[in-house]
N, C-alpha and C. Protein backbone atom coordinates (compact mmCIF):
# COMPACT_ATOMS: atom_id res chain seq x y z
N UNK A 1 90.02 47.20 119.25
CA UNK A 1 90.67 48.43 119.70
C UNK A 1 91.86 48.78 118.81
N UNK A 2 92.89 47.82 118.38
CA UNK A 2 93.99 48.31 117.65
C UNK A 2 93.79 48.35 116.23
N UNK A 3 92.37 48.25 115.24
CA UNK A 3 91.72 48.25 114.44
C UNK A 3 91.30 49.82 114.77
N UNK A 4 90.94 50.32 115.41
CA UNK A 4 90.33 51.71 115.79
C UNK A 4 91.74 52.73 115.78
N UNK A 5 92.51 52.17 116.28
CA UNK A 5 93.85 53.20 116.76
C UNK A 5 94.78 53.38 115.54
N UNK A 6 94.37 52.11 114.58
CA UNK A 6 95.53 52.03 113.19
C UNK A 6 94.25 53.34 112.47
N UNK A 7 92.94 52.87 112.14
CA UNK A 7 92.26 53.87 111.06
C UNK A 7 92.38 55.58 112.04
N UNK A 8 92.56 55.77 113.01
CA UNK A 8 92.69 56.94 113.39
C UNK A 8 94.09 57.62 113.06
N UNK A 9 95.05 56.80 113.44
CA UNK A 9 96.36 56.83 112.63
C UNK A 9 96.23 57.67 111.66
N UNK A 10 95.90 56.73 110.56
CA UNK A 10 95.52 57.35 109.07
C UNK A 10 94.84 58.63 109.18
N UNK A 11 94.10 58.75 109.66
CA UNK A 11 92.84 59.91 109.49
C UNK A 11 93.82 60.92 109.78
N UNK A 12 94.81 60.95 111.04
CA UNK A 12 95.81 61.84 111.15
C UNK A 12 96.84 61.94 110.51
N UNK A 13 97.31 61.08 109.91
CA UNK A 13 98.22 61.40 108.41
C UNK A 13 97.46 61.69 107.71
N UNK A 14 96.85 61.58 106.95
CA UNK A 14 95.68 62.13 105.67
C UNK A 14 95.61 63.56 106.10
N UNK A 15 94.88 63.74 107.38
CA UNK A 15 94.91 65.39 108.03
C UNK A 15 95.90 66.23 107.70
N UNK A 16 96.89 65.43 108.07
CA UNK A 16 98.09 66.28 108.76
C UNK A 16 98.42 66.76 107.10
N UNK A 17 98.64 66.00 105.95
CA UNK A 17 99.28 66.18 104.81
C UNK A 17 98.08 66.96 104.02
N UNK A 18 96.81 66.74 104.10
CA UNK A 18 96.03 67.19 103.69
C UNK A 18 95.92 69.59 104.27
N UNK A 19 96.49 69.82 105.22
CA UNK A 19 96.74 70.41 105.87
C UNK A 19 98.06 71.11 105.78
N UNK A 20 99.23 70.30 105.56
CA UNK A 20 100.16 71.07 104.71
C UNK A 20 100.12 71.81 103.36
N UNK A 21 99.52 71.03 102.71
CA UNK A 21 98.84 71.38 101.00
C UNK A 21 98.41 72.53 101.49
N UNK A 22 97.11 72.49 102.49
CA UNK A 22 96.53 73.51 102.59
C UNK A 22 96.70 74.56 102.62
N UNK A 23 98.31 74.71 103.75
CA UNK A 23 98.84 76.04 104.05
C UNK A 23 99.64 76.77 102.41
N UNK A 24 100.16 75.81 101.62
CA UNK A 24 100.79 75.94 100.54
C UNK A 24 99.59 76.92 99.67
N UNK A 25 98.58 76.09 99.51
CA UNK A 25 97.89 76.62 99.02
C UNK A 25 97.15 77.91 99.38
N UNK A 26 97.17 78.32 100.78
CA UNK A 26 96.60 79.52 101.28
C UNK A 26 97.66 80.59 101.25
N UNK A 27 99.04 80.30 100.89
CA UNK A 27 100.33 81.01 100.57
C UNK A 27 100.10 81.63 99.25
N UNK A 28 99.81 81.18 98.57
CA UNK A 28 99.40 81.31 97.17
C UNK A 28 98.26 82.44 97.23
N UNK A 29 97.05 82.20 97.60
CA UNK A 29 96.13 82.97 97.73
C UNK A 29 96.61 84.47 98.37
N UNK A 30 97.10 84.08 99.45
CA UNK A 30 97.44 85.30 100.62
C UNK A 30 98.11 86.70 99.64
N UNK A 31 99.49 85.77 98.50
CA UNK A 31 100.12 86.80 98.01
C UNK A 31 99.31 87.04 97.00
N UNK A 32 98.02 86.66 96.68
CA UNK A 32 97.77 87.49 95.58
C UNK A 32 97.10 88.70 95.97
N UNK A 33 96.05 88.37 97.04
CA UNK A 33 95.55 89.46 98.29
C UNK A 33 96.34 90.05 98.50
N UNK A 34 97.36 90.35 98.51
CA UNK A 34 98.64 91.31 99.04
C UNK A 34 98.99 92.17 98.32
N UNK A 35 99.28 91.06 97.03
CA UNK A 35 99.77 92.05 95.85
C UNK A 35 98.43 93.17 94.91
N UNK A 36 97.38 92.77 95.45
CA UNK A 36 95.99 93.42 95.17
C UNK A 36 96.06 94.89 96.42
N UNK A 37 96.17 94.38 96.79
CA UNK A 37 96.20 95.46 98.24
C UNK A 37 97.27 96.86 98.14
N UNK A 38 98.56 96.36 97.78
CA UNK A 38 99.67 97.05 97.26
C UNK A 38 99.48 97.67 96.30
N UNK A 39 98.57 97.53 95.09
CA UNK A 39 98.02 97.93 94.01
C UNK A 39 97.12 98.94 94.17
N UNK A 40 96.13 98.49 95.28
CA UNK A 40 95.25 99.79 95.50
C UNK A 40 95.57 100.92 95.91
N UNK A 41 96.66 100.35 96.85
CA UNK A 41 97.44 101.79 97.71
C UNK A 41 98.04 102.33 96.64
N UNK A 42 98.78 101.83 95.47
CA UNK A 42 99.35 102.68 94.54
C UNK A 42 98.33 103.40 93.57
N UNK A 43 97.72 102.79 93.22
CA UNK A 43 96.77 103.70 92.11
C UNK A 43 96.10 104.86 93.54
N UNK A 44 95.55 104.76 94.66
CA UNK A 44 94.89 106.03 95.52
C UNK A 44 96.12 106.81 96.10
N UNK A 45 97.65 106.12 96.27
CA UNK A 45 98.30 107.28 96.27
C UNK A 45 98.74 108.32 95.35
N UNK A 46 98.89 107.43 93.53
CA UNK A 46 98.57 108.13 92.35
C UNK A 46 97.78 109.37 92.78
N UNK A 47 96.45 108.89 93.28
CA UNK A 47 95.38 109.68 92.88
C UNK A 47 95.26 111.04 93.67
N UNK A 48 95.78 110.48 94.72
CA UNK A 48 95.92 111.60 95.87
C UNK A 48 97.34 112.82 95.39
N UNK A 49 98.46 112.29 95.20
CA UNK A 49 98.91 112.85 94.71
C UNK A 49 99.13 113.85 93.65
N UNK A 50 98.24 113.41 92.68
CA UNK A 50 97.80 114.26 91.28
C UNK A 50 96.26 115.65 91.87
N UNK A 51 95.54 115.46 92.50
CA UNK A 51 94.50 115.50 93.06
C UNK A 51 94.59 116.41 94.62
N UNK A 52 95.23 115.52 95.43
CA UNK A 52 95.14 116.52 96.41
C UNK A 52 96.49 117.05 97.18
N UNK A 53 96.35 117.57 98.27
CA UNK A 53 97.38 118.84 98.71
C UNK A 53 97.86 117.99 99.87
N UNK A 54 97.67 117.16 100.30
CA UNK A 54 97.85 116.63 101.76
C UNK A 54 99.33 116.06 102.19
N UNK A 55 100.14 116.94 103.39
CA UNK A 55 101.42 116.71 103.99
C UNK A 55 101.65 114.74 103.46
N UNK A 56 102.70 114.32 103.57
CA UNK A 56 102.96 113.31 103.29
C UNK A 56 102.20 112.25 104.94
N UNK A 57 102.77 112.75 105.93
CA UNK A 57 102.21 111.72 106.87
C UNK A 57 101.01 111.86 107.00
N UNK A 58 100.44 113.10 106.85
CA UNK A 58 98.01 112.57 106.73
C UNK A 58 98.04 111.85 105.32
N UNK A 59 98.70 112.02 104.03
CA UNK A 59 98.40 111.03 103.01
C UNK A 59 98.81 109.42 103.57
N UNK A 60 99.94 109.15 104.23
CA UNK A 60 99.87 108.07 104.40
C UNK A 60 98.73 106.96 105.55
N UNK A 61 98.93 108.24 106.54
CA UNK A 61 97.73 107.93 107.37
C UNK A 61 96.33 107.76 107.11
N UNK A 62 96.11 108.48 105.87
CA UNK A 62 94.74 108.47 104.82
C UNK A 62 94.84 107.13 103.86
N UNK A 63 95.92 106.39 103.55
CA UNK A 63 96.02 104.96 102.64
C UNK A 63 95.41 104.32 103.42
N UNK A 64 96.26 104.45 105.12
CA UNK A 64 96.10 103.86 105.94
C UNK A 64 94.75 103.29 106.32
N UNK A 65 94.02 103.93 106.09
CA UNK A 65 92.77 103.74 106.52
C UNK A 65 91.48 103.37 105.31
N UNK A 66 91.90 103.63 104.16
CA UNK A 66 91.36 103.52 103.13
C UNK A 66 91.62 102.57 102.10
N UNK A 67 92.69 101.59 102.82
CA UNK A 67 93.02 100.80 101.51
C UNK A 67 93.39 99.14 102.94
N UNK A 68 92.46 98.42 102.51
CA UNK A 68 92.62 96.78 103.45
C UNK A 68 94.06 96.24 103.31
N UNK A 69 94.54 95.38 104.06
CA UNK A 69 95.16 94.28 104.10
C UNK A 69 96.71 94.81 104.63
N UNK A 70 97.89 94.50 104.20
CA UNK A 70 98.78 94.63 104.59
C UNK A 70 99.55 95.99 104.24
N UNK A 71 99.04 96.67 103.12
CA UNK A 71 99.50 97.63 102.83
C UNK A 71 98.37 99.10 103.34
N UNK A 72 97.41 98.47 103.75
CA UNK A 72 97.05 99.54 104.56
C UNK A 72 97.66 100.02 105.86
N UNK A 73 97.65 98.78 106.65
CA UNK A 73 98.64 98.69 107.48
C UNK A 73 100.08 99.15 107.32
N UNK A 74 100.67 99.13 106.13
CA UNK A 74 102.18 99.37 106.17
C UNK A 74 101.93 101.09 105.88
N UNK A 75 101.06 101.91 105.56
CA UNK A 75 100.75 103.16 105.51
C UNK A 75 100.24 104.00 106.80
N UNK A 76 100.10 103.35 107.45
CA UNK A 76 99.14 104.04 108.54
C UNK A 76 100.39 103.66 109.36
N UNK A 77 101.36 102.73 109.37
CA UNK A 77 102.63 102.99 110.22
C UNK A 77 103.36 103.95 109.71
N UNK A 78 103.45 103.83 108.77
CA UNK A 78 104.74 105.09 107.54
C UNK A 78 104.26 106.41 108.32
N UNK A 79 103.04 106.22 107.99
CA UNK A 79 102.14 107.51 108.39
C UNK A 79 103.03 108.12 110.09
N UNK A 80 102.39 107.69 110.72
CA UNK A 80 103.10 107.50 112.08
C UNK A 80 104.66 107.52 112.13
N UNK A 81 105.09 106.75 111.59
CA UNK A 81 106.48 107.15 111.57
C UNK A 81 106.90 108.37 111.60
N UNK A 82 106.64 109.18 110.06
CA UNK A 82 107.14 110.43 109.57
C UNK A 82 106.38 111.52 110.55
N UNK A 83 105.35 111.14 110.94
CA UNK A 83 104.69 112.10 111.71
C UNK A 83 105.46 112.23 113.14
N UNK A 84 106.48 111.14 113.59
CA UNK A 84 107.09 110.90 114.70
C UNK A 84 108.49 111.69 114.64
N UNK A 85 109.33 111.45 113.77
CA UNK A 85 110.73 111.54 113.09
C UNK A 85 110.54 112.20 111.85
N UNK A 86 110.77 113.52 112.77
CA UNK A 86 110.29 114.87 111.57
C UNK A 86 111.68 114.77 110.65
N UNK A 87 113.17 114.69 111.38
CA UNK A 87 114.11 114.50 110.80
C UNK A 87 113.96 113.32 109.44
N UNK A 88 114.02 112.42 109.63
CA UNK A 88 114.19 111.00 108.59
C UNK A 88 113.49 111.33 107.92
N UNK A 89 114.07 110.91 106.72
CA UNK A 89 113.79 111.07 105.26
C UNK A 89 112.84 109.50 105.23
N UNK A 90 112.06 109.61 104.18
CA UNK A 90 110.79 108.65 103.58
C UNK A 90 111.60 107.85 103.28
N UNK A 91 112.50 107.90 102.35
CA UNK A 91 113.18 106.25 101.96
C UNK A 91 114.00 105.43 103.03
N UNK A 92 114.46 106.29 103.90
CA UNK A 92 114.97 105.69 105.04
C UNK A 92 113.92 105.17 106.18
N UNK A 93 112.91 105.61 106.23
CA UNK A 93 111.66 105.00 106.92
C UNK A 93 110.98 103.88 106.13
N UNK A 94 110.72 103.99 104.78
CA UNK A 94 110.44 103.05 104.10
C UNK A 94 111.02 102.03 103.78
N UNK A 95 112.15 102.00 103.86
CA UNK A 95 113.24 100.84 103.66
C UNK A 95 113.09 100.06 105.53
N UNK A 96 113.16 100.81 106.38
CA UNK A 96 113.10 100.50 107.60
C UNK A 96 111.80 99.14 107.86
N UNK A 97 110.98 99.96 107.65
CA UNK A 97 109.76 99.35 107.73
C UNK A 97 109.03 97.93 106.96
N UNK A 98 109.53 98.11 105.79
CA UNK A 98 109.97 97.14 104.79
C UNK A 98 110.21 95.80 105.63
N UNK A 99 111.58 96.28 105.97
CA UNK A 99 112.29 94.50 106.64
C UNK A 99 111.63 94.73 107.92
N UNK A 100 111.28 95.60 108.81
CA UNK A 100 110.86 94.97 109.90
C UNK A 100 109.43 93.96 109.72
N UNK A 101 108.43 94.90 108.67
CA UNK A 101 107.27 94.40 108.46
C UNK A 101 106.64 92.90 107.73
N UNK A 102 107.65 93.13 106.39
CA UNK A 102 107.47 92.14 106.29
C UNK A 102 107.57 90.52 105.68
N UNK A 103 107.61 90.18 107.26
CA UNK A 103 108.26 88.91 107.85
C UNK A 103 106.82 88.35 107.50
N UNK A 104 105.49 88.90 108.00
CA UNK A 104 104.21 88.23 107.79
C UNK A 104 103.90 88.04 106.69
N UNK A 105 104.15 89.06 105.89
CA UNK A 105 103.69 88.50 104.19
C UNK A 105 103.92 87.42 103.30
N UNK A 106 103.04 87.68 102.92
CA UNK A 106 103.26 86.81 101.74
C UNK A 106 103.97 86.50 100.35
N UNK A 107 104.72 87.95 100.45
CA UNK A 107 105.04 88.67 98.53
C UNK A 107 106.24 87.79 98.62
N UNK A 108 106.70 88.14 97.34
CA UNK A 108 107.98 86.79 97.03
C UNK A 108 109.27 88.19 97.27
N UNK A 109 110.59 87.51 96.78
CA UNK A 109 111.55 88.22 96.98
C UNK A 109 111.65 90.17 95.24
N UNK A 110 110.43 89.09 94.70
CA UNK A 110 110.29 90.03 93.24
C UNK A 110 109.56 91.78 93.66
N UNK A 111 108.54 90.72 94.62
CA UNK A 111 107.51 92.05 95.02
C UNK A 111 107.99 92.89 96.05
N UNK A 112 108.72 92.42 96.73
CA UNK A 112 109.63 93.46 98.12
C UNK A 112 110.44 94.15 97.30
N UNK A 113 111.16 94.01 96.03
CA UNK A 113 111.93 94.57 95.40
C UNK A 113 110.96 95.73 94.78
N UNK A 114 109.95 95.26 94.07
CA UNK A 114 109.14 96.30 93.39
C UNK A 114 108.59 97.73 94.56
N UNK A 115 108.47 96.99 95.64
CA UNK A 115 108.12 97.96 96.61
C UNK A 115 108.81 99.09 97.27
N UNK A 116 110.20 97.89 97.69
CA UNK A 116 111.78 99.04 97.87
C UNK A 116 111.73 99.90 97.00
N UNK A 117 111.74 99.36 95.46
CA UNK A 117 112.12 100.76 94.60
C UNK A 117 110.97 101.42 94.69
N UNK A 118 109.89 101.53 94.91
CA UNK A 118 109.21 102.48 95.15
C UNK A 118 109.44 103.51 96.08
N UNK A 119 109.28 102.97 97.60
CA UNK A 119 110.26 103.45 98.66
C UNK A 119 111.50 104.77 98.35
N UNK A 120 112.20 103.83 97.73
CA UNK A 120 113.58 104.29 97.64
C UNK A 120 113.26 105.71 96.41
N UNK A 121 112.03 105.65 95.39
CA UNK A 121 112.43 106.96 94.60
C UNK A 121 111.20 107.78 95.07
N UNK A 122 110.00 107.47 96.24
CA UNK A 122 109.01 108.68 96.38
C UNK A 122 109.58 109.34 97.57
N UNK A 123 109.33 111.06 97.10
CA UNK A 123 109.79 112.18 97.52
C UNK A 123 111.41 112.72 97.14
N UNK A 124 112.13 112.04 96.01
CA UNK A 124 113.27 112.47 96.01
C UNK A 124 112.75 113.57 94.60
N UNK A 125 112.17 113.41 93.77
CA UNK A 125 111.89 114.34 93.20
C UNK A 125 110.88 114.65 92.69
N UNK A 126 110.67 115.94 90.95
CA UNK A 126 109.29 116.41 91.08
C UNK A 126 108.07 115.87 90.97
N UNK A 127 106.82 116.20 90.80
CA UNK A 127 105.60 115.61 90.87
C UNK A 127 105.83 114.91 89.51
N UNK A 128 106.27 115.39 87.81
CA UNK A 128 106.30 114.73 87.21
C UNK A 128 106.67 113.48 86.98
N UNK A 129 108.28 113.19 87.62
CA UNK A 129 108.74 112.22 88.10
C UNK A 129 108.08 111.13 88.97
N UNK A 130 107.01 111.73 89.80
CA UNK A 130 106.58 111.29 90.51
C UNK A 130 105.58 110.42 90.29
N UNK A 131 104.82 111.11 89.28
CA UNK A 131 104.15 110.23 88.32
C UNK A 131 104.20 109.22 87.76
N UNK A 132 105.72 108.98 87.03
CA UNK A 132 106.14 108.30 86.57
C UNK A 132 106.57 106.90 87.13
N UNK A 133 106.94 107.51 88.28
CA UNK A 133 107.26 106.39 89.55
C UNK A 133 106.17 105.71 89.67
N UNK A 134 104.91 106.20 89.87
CA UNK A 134 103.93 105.39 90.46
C UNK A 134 103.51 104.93 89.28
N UNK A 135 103.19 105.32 88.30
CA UNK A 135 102.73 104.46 86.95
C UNK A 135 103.91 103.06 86.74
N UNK A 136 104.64 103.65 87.14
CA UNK A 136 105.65 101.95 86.41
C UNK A 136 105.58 101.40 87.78
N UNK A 137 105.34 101.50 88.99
CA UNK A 137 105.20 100.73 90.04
C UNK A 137 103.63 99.82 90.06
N UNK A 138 102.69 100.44 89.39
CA UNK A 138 101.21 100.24 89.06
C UNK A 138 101.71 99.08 88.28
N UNK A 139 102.08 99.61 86.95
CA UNK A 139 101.99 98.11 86.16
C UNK A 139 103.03 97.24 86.57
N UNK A 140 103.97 97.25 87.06
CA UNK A 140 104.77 95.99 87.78
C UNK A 140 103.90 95.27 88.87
N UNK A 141 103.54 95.48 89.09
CA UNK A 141 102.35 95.30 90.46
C UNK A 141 101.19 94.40 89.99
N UNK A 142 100.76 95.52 88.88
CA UNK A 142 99.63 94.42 88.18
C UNK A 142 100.21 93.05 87.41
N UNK A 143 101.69 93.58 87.04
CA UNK A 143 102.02 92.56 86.18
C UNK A 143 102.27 91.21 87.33
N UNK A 144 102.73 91.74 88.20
CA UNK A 144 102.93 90.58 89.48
C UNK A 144 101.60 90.05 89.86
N UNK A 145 100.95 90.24 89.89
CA UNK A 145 99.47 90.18 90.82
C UNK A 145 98.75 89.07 89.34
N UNK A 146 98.83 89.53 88.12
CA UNK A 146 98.44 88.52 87.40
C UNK A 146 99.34 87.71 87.17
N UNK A 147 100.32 87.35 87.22
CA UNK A 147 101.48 86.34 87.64
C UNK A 147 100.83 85.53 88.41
N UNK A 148 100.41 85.82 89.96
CA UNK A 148 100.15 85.19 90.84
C UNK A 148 99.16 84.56 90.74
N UNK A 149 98.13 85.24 90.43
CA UNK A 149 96.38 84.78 89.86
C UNK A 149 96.52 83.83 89.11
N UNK A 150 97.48 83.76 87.81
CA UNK A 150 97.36 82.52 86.92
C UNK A 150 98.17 81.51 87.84
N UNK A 151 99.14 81.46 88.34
CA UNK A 151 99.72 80.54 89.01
C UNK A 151 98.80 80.13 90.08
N UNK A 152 98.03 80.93 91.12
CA UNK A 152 97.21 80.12 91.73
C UNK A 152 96.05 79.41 91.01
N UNK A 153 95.53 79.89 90.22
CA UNK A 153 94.37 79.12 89.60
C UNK A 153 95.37 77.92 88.78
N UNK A 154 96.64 77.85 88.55
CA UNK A 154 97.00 76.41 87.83
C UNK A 154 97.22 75.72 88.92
N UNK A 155 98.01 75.98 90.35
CA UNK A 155 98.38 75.14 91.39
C UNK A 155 97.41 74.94 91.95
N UNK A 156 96.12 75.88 92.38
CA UNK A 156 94.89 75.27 93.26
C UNK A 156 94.32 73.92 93.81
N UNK A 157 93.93 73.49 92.16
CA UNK A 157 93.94 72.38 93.00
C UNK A 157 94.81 71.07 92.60
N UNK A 158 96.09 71.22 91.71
CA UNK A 158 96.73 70.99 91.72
C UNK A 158 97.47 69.80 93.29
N UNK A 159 97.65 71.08 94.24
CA UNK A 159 97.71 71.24 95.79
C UNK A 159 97.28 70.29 96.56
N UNK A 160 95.62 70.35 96.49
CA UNK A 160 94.84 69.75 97.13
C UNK A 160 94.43 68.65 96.61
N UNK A 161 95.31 68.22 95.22
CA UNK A 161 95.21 66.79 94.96
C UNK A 161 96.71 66.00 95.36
N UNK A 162 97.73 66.55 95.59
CA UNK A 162 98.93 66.22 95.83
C UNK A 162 98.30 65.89 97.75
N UNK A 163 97.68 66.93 98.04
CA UNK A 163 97.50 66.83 99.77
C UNK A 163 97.00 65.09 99.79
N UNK A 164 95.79 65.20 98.92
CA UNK A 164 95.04 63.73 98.74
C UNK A 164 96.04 62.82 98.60
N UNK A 165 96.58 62.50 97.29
CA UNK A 165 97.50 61.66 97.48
C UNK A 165 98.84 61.39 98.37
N UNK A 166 99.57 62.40 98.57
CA UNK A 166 100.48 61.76 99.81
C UNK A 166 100.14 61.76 100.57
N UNK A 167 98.85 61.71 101.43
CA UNK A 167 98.46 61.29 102.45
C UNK A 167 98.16 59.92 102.22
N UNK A 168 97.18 59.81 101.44
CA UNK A 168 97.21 57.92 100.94
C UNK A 168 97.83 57.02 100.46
N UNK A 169 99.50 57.95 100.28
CA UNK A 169 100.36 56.99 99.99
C UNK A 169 101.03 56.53 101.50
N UNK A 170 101.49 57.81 102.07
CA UNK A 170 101.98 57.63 103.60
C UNK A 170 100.85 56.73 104.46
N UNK A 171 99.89 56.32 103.66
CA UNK A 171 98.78 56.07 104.90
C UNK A 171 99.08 54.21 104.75
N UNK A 172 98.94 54.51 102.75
CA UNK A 172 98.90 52.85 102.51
C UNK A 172 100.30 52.45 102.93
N UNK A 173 101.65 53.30 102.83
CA UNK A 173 103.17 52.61 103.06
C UNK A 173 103.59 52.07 104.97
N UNK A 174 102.12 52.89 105.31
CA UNK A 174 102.48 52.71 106.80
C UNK A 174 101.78 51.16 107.74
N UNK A 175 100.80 51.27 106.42
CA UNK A 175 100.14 49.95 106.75
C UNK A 175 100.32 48.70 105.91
């Protein structure tokens, strides 16, 4: 019996560490999904913008629905927002929304920045400008997003060999 209770032991340290790695490693993944997601919404709000006529809260409500993951979601609230609080200005809703939202994500302190300034310069001026905004928000975005991609493909399994071993070190130091 205490032969059974020591190897179960282990199996639950091995788990447990094997399982931290894990989350590390699904952190990794998550922000690159994120920062992919953020990307799409920028190149189809580009597109919409250059392209079509639509009030600001149906364009956002239109990301909203047309673009996955967290930044679809953060559009289809914007959306709602401005459609709510005819008064408030976009950067003051966008900055709002920002810190309330997100707490769930995954992006680092680089990519909330890239996003604020986005925030902070769409609708203050003309379409040309506007352009401009979203093109240098595009390639910061991409430039982040392949940042992330090479860093997860070097840490991957990196991760899940660190999970392996400190679990079998904590397993062998305990026994």
């Amino acid at each position: 019996m205490s032969a059974l209770c020591v190897m179960f032991g282990a199996l639950c340290v091995l788990v447990a560490c094997l399982g931290v790695f894990g989350l590390v490693r699904l952190a990794l993944k998550m922000r690159q999904t994120e920062l992919q997601s953020w990307l799409s919404a920028v190149r189809l709000l580009s597109a919409e913008m250059n392209f079509g006529v639509l009030p600001l809260p149906r364009l956002c409500s239109l990301l909203g629905e047309r673009v996955d993951g967290t930044a679809g979601c953060f559009f289809a609230n914007l959306g709602d927002e401005l459609g709510r609080q005819k008064q408030a200005a976009l950067p003051q809703i966008w900055q709002e929304l920002l810190v309330t939202e997100r707490s769930g994500w995954h992006l680092s302190a680089a990519d909330v920045s890239v996003l604020a300034d986005l925030g902070a310069g769409l609708g203050k001026s003309g379409l040309a400008n506007q352009r401009r905004l979203l093109a240098l928000t595009e390639e910061r975005l991409a430039s982040l997003h392949d940042e992330a991609a090479a860093r997860c493909e070097r840490l991957y399994r990196l991760l899940g060999a660190l999970g392996w071993c400190s679990g079998l070190l904590l397993v062998c130091l305990w026994l």
